[in-house]
N, C-alpha and C. Protein backbone atom coordinates (compact mmCIF):
# COMPACT_ATOMS: atom_id res chain seq x y z
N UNK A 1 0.85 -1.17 0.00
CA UNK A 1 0.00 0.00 0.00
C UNK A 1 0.90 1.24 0.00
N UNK A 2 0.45 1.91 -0.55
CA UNK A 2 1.56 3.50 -0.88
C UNK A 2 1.46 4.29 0.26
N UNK A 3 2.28 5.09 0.39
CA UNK A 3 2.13 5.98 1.75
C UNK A 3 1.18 6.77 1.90
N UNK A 4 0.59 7.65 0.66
CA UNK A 4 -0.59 8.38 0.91
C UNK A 4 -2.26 7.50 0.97
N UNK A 5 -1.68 6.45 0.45
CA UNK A 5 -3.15 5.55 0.73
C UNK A 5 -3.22 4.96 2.78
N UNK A 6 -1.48 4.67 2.82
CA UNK A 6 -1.48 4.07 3.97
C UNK A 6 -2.18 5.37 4.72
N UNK A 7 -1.83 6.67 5.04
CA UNK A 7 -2.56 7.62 5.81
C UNK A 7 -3.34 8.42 5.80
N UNK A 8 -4.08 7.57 4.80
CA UNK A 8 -5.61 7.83 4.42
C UNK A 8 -5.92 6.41 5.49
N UNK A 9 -5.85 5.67 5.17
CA UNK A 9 -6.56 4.12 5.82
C UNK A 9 -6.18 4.68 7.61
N UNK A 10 -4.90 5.28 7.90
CA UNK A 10 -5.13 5.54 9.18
C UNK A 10 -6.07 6.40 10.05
N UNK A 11 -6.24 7.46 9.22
CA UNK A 11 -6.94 8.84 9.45
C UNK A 11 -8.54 7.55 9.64
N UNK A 12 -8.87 7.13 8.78
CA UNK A 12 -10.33 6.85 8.42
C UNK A 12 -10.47 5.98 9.79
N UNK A 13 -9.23 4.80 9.75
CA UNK A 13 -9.11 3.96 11.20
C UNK A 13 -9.36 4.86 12.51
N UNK A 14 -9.08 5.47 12.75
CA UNK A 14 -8.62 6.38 13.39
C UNK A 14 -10.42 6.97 14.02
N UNK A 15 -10.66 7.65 13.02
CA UNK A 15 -12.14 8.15 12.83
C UNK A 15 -12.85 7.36 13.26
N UNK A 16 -13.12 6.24 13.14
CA UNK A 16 -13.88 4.54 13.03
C UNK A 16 -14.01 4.18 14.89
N UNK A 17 -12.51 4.21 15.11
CA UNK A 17 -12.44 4.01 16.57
C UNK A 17 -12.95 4.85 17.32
N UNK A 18 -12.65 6.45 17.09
CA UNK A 18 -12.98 7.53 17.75
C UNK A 18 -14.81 7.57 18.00
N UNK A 19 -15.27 7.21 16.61
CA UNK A 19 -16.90 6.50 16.47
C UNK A 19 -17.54 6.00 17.55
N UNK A 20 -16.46 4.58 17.23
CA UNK A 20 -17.18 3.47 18.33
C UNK A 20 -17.01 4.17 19.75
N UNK A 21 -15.70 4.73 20.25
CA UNK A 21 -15.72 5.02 21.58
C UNK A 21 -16.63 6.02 22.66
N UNK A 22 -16.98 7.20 21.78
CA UNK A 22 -18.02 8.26 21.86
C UNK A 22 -19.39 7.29 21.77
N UNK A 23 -19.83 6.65 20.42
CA UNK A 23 -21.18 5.69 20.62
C UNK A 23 -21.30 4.64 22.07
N UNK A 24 -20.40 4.58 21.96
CA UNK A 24 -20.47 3.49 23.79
C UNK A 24 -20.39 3.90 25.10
N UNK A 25 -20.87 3.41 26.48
CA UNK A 25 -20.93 4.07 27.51
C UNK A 25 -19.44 3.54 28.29
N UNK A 26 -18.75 3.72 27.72
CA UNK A 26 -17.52 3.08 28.32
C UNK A 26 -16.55 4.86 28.95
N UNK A 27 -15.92 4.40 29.62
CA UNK A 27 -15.69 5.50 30.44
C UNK A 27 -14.51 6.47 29.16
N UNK A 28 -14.74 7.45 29.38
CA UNK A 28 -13.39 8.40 28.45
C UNK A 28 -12.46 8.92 29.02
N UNK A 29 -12.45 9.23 30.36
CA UNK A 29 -12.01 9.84 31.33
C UNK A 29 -11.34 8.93 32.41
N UNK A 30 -9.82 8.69 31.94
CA UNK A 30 -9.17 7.84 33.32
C UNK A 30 -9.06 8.10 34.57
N UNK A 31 -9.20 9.43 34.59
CA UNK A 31 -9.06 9.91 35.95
C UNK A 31 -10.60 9.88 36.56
N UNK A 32 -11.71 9.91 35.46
CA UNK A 32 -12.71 9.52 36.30
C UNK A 32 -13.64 8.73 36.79
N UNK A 33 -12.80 7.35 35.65
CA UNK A 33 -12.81 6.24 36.04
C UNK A 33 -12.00 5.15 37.53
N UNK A 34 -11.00 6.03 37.47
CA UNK A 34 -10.34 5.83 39.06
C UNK A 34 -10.82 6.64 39.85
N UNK A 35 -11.08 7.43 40.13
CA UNK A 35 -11.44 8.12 41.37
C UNK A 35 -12.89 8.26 41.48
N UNK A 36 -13.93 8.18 39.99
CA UNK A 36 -15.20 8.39 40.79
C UNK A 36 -15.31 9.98 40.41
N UNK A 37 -14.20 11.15 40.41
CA UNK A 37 -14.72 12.38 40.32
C UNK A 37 -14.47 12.73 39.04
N UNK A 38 -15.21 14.08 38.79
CA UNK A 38 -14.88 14.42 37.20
C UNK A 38 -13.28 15.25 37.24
N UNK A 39 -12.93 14.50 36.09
CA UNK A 39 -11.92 16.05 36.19
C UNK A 39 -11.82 17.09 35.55
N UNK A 40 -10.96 18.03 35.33
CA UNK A 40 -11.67 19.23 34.61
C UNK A 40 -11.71 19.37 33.22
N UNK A 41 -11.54 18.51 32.41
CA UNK A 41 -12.43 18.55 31.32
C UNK A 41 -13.54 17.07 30.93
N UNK A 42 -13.74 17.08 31.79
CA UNK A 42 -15.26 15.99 32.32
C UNK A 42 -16.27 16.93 31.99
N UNK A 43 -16.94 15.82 30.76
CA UNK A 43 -18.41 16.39 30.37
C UNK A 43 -17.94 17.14 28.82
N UNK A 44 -16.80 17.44 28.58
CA UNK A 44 -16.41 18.14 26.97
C UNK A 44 -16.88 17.49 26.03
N UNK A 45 -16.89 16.18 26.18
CA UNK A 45 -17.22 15.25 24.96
C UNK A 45 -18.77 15.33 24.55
N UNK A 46 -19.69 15.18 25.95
CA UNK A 46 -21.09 15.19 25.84
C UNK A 46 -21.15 16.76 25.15
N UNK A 47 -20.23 17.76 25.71
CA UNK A 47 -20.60 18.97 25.58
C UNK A 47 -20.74 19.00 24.08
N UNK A 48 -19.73 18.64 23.83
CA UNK A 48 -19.28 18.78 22.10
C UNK A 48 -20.27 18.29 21.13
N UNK A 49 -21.08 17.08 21.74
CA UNK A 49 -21.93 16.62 21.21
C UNK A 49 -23.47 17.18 21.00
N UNK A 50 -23.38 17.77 22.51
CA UNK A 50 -24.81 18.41 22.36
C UNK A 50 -24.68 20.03 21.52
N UNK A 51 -23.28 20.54 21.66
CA UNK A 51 -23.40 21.26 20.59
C UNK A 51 -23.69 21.18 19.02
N UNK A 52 -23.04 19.78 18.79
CA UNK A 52 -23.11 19.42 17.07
C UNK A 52 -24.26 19.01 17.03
N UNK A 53 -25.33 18.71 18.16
CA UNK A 53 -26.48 18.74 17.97
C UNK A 53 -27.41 20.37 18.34
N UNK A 54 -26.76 21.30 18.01
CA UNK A 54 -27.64 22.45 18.56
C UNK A 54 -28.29 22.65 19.77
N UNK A 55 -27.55 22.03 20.73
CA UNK A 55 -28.26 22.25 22.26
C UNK A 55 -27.23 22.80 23.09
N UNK A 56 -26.86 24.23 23.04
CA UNK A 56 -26.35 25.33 23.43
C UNK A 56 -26.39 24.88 25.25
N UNK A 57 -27.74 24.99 25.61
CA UNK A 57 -28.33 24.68 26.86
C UNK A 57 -27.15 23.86 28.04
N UNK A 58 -27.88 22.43 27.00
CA UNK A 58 -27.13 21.38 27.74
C UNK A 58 -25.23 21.20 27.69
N UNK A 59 -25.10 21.86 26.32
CA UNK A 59 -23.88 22.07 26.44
C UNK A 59 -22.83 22.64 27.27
N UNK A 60 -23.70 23.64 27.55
CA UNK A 60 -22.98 24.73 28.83
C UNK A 60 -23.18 24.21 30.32
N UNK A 61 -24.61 23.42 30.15
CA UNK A 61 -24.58 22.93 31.87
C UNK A 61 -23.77 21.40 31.85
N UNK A 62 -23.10 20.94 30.68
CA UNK A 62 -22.51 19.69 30.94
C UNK A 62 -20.64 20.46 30.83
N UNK A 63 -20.05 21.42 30.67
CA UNK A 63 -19.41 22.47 30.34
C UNK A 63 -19.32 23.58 30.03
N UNK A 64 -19.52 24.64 30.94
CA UNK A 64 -19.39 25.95 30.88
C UNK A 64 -18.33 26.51 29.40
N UNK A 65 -16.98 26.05 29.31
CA UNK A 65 -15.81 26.37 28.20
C UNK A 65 -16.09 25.56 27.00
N UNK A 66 -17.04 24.82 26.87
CA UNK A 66 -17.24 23.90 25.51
C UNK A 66 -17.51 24.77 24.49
N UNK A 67 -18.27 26.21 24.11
CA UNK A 67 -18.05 27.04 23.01
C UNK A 67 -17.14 27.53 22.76
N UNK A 68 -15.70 27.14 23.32
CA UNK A 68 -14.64 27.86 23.11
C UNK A 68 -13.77 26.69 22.84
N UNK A 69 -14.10 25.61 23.83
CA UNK A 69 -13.17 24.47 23.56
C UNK A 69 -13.00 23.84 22.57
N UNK A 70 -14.48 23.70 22.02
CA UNK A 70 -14.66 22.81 21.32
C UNK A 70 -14.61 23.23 19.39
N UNK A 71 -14.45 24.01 19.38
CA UNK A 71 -14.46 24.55 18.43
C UNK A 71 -12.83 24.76 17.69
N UNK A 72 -12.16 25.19 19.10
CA UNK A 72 -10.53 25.00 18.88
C UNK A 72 -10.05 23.83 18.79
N UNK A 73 -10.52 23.03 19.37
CA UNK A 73 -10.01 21.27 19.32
C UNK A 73 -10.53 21.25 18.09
N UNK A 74 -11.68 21.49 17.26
CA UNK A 74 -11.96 20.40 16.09
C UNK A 74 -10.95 21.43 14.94
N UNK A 75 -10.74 22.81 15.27
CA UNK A 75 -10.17 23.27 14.43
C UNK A 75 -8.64 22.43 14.32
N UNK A 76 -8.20 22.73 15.38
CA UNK A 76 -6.34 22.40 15.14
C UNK A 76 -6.26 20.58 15.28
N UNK A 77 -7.55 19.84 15.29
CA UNK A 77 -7.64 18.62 15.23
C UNK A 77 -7.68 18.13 13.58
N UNK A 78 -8.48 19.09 12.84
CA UNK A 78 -8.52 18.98 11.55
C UNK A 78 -7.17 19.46 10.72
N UNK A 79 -6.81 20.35 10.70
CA UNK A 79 -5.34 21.07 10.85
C UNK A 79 -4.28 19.57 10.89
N UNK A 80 -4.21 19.25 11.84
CA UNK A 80 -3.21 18.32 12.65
C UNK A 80 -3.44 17.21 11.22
N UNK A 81 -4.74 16.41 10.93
CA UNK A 81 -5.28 15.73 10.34
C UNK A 81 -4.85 15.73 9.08
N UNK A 82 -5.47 16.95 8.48
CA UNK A 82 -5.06 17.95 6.82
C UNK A 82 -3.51 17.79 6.97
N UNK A 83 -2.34 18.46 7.52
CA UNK A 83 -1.20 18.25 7.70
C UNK A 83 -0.30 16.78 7.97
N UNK A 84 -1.46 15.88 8.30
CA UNK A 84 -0.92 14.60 8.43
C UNK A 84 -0.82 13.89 7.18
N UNK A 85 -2.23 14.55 6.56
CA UNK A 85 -2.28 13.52 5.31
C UNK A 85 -1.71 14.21 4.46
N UNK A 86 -1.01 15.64 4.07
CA UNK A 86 -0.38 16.17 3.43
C UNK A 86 1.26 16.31 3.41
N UNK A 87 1.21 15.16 4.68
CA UNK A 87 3.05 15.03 5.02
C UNK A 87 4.14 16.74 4.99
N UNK A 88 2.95 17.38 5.63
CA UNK A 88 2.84 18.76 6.06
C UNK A 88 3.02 19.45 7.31
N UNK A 89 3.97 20.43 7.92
CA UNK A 89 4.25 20.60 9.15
C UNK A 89 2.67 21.82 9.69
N UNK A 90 2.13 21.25 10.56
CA UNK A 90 0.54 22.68 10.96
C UNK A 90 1.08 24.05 10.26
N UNK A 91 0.55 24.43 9.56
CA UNK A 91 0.86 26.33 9.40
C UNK A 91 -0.01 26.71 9.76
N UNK A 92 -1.69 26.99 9.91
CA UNK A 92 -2.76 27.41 9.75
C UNK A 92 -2.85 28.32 11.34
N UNK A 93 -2.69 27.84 12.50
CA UNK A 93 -3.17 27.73 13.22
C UNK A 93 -1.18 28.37 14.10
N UNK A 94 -0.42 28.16 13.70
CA UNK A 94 0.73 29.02 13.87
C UNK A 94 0.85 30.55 13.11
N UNK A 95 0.46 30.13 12.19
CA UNK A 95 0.33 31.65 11.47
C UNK A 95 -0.54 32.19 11.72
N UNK A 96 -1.74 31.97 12.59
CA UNK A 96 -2.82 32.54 12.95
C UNK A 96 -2.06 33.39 14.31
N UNK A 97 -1.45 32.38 14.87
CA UNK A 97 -0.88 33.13 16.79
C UNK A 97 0.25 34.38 15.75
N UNK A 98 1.00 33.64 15.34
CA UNK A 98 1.79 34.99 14.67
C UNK A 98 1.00 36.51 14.56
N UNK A 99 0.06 35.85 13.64
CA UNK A 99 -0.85 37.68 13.33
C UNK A 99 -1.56 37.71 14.39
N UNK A 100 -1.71 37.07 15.36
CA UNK A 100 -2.53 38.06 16.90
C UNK A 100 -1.44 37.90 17.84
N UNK A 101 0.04 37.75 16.88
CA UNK A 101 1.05 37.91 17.86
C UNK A 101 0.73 37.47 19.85
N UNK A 102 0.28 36.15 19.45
CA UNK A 102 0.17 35.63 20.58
C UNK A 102 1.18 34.11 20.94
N UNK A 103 2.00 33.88 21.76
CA UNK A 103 2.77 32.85 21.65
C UNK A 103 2.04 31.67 22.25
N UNK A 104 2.31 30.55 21.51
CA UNK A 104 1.09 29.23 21.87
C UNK A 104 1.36 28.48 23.37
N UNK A 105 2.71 28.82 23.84
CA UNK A 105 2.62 27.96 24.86
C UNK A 105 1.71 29.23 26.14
N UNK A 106 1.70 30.48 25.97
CA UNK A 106 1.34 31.12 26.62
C UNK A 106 -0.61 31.17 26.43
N UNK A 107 -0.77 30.72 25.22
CA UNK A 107 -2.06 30.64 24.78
C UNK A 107 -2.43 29.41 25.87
N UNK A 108 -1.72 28.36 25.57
CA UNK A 108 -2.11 27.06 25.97
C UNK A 108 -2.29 26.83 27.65
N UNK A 109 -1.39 27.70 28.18
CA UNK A 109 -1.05 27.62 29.57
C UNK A 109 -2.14 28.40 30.46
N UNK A 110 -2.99 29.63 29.55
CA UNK A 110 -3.79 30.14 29.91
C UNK A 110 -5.32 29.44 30.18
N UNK A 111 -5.45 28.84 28.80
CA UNK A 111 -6.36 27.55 29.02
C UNK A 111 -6.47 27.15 30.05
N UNK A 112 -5.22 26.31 30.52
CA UNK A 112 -5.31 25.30 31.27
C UNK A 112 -5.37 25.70 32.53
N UNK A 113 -5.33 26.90 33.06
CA UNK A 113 -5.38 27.85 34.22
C UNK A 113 -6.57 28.05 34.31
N UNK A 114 -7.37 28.50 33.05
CA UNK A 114 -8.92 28.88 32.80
C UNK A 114 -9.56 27.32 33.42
N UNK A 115 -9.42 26.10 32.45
CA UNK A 115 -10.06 24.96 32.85
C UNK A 115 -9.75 24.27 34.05
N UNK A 116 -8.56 24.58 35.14
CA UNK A 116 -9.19 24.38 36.23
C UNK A 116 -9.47 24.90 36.63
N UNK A 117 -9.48 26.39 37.03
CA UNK A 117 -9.90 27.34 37.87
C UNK A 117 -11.69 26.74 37.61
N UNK A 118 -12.09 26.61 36.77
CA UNK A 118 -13.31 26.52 36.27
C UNK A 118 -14.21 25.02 37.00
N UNK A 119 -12.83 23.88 36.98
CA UNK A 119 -13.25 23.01 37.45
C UNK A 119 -13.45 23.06 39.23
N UNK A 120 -12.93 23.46 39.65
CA UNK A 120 -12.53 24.05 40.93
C UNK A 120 -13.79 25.35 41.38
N UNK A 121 -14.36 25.99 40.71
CA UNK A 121 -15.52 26.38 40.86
C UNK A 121 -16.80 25.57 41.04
N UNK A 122 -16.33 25.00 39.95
CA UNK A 122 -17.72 24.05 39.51
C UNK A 122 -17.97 23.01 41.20
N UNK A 123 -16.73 22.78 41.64
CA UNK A 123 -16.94 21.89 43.00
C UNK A 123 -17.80 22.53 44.08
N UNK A 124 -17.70 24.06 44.19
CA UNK A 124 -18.46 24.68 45.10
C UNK A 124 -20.15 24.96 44.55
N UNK A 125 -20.15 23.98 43.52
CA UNK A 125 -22.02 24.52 42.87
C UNK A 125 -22.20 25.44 41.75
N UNK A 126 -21.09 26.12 42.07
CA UNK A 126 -21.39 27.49 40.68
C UNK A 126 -21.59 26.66 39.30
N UNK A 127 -21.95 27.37 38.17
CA UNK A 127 -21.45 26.77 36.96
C UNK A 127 -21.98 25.85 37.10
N UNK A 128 -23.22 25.30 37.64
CA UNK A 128 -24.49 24.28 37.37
C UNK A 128 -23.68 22.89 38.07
N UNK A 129 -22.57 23.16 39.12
CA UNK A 129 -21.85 22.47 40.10
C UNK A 129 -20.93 21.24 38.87
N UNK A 130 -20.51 20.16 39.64
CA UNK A 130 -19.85 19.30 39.04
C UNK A 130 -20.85 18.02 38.29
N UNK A 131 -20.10 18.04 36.91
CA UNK A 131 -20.88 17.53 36.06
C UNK A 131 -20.98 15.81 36.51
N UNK A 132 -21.40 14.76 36.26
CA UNK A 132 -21.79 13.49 36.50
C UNK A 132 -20.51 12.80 35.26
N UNK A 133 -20.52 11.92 36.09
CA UNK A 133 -18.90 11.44 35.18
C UNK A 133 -19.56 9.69 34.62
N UNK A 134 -20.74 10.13 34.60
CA UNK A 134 -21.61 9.20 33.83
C UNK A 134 -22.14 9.31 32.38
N UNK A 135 -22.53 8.98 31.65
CA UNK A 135 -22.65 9.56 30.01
C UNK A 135 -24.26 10.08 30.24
N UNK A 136 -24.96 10.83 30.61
CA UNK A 136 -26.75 11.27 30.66
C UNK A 136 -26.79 12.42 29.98
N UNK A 137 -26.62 12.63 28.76
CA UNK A 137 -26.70 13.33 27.69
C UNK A 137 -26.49 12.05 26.53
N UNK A 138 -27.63 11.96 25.64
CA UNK A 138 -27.10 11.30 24.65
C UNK A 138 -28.10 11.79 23.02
């Protein structure tokens, strides 16, 4: 098989699994499969979902950051993807921080300050409290 067929067949593999794992109630979350609690990005997946289904609502009470999250993950996920199968280094999404002259690890680090601080709220009730680390969105 040629190389651009081989990472085509992976991408699609790839896709296939990602399928089955989201369609099943099997846990996504290791950490909240060991401990029982959510962690702080517990509930993104449902979120993501009830967004691609137009339910704004449930999206925000299963994740407050899912209109922001989720939208950047599928972007630089597709990116990552497009660049994989183009045996291509990401530009899209580097040249984007360039022109808002923003540096990515400082982008990234902010996030991750944002999503716990957020999760860490969510424990005291705010933010529709801590989400269920069970799948009840479907």
């Amino acid at each position: 098989m040629g190389s651009r067929a081989r990472r085509w067949s992976i991408v699609a593999l790839g896709a296939i699994l990602c399928g089955l794992v989201v369609a099943s109630d099997v846990y996504l979350c290791p950490f909240a499969a060991v401990t029982g609690l959510p962690c702080p990005g517990c509930g993104l997946t449902r979120a993501t979902l009830a967004l691609v289904h137009g339910d704004l609502t449930a999206a925000l009470r299963l994740h407050p950051l899912s209109p922001i999250i989720a939208p950047l993950g599928a972007f630089l996920g597709l990116e990552a993807v497009w660049s994989y199968l183009q045996q291509k280094p990401p530009t899209w999404s580097a040249a984007l921080l360039r022109r808002l002259r923003i540096r990515a690890d400082w982008l990234w680090g902010a996030l991750a300050l944002v999503l716990i601080g957020v999760w860490g709220i969510r424990f005291t009730g705010a933010l529709g409290g801590p989400v269920s680390v069970v799948s009840a969105w479907r």
